[in-house]
C-alpha atoms as a PDB file:
ATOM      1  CA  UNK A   1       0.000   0.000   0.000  1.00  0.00           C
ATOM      2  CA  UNK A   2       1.225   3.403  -1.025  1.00  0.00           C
ATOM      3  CA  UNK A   3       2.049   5.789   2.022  1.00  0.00           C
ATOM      4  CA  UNK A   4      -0.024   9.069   2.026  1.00  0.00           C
ATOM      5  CA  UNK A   5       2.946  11.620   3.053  1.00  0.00           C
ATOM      6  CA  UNK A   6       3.590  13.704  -0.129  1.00  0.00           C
ATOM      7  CA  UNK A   7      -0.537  14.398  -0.170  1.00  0.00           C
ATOM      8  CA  UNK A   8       0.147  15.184   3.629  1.00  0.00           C
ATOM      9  CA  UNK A   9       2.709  17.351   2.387  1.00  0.00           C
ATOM     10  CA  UNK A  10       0.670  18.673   0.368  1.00  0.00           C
ATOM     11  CA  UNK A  11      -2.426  19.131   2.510  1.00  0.00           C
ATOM     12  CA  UNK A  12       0.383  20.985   4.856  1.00  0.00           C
ATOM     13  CA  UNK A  13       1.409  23.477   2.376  1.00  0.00           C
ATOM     14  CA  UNK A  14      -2.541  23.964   1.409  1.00  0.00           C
ATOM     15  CA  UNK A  15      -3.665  24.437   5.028  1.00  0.00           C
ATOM     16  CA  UNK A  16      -0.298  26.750   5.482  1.00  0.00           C
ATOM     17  CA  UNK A  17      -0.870  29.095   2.722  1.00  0.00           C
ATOM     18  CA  UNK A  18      -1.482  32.300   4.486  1.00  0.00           C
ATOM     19  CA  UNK A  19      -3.423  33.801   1.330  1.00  0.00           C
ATOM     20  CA  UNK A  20      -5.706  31.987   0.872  1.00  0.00           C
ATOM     21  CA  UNK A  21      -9.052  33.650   1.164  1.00  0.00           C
ATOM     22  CA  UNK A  22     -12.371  32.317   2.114  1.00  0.00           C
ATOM     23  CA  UNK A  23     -14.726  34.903   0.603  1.00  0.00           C
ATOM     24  CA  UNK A  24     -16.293  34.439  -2.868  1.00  0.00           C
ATOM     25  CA  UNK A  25     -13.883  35.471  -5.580  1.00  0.00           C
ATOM     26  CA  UNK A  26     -14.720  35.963  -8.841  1.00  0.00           C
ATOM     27  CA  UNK A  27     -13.493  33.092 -10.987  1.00  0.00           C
ATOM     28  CA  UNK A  28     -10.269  34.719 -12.113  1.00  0.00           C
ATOM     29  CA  UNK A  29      -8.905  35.378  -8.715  1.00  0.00           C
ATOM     30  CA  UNK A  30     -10.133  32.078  -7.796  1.00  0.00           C
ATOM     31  CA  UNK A  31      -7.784  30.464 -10.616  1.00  0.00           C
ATOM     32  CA  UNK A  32      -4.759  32.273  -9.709  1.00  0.00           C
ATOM     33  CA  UNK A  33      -4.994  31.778  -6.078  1.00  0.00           C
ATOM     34  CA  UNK A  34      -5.115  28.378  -7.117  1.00  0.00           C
ATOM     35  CA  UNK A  35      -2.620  28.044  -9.236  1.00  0.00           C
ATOM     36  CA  UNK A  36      -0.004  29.790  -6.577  1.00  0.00           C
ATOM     37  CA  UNK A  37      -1.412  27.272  -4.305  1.00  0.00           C
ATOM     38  CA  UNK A  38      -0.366  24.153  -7.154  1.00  0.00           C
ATOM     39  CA  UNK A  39       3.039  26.382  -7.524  1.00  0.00           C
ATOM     40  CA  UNK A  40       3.567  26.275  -3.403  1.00  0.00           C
ATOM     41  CA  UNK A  41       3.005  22.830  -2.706  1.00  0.00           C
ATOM     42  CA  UNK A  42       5.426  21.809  -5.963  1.00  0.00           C
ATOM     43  CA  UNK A  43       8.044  23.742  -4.717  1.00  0.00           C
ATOM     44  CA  UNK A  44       8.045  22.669  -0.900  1.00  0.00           C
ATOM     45  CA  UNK A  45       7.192  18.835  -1.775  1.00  0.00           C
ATOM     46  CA  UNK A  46      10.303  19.421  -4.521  1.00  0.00           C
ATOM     47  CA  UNK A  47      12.606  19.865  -1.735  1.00  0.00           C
ATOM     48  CA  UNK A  48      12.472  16.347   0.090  1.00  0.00           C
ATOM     49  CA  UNK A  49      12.781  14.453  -3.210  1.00  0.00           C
ATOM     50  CA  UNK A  50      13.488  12.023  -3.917  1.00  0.00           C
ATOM     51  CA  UNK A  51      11.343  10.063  -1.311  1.00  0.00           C
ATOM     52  CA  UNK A  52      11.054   6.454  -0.380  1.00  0.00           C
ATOM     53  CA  UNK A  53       7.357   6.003  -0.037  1.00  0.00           C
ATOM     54  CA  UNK A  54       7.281   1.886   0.168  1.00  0.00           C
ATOM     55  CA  UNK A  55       9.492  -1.073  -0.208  1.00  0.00           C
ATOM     56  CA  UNK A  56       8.961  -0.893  -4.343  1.00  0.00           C
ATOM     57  CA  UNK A  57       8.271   2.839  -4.694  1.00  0.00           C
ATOM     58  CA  UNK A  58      10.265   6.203  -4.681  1.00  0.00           C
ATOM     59  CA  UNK A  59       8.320   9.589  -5.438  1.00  0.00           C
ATOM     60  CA  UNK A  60      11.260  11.164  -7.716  1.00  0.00           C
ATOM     61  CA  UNK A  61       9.245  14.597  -9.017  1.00  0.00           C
ATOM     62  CA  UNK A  62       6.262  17.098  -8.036  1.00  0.00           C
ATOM     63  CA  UNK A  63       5.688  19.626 -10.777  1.00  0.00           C
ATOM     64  CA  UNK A  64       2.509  22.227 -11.112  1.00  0.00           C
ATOM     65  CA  UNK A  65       0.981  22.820 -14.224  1.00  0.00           C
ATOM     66  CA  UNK A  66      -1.847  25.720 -13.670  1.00  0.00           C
ATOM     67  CA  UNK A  67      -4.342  23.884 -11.556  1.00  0.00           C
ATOM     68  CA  UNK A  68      -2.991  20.784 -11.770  1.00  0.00           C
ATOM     69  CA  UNK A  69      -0.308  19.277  -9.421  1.00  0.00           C
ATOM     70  CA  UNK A  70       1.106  15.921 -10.816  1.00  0.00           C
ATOM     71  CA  UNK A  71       3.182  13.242  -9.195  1.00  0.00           C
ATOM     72  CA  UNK A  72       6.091  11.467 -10.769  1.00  0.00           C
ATOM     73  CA  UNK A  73       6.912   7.765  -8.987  1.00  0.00           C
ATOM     74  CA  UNK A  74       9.359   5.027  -9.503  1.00  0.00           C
ATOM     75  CA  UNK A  75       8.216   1.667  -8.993  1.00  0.00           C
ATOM     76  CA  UNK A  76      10.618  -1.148  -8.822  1.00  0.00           C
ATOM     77  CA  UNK A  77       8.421  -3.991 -10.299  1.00  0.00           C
ATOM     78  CA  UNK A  78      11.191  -6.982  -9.589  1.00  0.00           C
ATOM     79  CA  UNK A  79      10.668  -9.434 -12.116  1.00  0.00           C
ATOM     80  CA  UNK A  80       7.697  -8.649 -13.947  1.00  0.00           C
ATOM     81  CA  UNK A  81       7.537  -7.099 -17.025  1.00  0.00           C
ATOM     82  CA  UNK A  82       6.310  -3.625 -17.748  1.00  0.00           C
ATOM     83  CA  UNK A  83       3.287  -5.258 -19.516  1.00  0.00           C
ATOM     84  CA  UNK A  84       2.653  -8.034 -16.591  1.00  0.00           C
ATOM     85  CA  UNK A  85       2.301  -5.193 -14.310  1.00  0.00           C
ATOM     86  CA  UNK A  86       0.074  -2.630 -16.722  1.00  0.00           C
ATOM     87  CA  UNK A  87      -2.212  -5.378 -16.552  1.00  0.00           C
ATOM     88  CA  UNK A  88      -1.906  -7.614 -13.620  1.00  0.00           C
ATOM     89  CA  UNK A  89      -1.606  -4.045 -10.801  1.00  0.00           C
ATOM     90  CA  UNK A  90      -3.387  -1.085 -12.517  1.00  0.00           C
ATOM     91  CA  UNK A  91      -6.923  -1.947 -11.327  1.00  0.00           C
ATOM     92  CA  UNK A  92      -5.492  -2.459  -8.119  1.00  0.00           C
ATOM     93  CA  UNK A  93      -3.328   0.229  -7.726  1.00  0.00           C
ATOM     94  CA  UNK A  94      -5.646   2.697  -9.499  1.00  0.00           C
ATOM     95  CA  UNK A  95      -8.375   2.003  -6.277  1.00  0.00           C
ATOM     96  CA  UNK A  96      -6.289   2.097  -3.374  1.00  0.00           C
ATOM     97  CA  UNK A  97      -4.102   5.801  -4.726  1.00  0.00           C
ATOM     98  CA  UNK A  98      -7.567   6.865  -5.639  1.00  0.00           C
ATOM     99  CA  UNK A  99      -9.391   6.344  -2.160  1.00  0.00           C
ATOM    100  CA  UNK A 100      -6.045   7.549  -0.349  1.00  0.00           C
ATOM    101  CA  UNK A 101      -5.812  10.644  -2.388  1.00  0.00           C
ATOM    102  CA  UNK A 102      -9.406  11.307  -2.268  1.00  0.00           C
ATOM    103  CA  UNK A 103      -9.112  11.415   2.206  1.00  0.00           C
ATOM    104  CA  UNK A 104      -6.333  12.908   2.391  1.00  0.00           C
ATOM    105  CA  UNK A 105      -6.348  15.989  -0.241  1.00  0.00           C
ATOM    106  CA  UNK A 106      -9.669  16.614   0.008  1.00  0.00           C
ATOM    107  CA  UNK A 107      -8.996  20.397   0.731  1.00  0.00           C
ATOM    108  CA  UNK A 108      -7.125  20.507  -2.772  1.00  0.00           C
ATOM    109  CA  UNK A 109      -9.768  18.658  -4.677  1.00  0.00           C
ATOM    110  CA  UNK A 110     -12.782  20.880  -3.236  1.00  0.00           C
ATOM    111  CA  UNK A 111     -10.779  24.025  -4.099  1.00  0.00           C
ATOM    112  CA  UNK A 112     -10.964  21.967  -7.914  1.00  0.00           C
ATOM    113  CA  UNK A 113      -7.209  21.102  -8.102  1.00  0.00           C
ATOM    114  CA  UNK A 114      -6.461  18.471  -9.804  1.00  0.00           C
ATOM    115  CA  UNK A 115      -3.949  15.680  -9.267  1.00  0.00           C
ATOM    116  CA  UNK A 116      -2.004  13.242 -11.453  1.00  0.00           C
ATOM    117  CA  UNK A 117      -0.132  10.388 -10.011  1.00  0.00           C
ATOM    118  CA  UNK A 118       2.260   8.897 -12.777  1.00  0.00           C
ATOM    119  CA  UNK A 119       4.255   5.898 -12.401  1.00  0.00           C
ATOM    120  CA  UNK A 120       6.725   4.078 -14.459  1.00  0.00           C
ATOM    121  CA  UNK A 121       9.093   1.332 -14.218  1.00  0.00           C
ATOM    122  CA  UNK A 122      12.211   1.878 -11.917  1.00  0.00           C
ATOM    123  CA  UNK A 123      14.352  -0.436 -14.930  1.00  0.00           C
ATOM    124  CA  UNK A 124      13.226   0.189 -17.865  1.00  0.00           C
ATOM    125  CA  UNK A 125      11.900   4.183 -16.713  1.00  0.00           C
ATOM    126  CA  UNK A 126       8.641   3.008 -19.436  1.00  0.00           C
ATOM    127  CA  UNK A 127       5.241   4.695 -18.643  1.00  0.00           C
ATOM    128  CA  UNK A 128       3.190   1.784 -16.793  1.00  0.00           C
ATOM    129  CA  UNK A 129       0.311   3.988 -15.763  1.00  0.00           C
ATOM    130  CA  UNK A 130      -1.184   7.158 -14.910  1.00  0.00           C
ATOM    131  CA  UNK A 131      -4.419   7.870 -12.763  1.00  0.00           C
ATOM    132  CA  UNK A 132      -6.088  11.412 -12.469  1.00  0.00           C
ATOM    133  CA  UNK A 133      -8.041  12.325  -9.501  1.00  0.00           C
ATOM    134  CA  UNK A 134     -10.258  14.732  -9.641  1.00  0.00           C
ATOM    135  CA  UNK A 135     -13.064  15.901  -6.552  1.00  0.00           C
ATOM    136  CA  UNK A 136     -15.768  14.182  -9.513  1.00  0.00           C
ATOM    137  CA  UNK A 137     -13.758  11.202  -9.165  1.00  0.00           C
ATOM    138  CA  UNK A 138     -13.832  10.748  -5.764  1.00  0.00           C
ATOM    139  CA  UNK A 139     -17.989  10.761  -5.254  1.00  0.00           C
ATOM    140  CA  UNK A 140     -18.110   8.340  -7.684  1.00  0.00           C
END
């Protein structure tokens, strides 16, 4: 099971953020508070990288893209093959990030930023999957 701390980081740097405002904005002012939000959190979660999360996987980058803050992991797979584990650990893997992420960042995903969590192979450094949780996702 994948530990929780970089959305704990996260969830640290959202709840720090002395900005942050709770009136209404107006959409515009909404979108750039949230993007300097997305631009915080990268920046402070970029400094403890790379991370050991598990036994198999190493959180290696945290970038921002506007409203979007996307997670770049390692996974060391042993001896399966990138294909044996595309299809054999995705479902898995996809529900228990998904219900993790969805608890513990639910102050970024009600202020509708979105996060990717992309993982590839620790050998071969191939693409084995990518999920993208959004708060829509999560009351599904």
């Amino acid at each position: 099971m994948l530990k929780l701390l970089p959305i704990l980081l996260s969830v640290g740097v959202l709840a720090s953020t002395p900005q942050l405002q709770t009136q209404e904005l107006p959409t515009t002012e909404l979108l750039k508070q949230n993007q300097t939000i997305v631009a915080l959190a990268s920046e402070e979660i970029s400094k403890t990288l790379p991370q050991l999360i598990d036994a198999y996987t190493v959180l290696e980058e945290v970038e921002g893209s506007g409203t979007t803050l996307i997670y770049h992991f390692a996974i060391d797979t042993g001896a399966k093959s990138d294909e044996a584990v595309r299809q054999e650990d995705r479902r898995r893997m996809e529900e228990a990030v998904t219900m993790g992420v969805c608890r513990s960042a639910k102050r970024f995903l009600d202020a509708q930023i979105k996060l990717i969590y992309r993982y590839k192979s620790a050998k071969s450094r191939a693409r084995l999957f990518e999920f993208v949780i959004t708060q829509a996702k999560c009351h599904q």
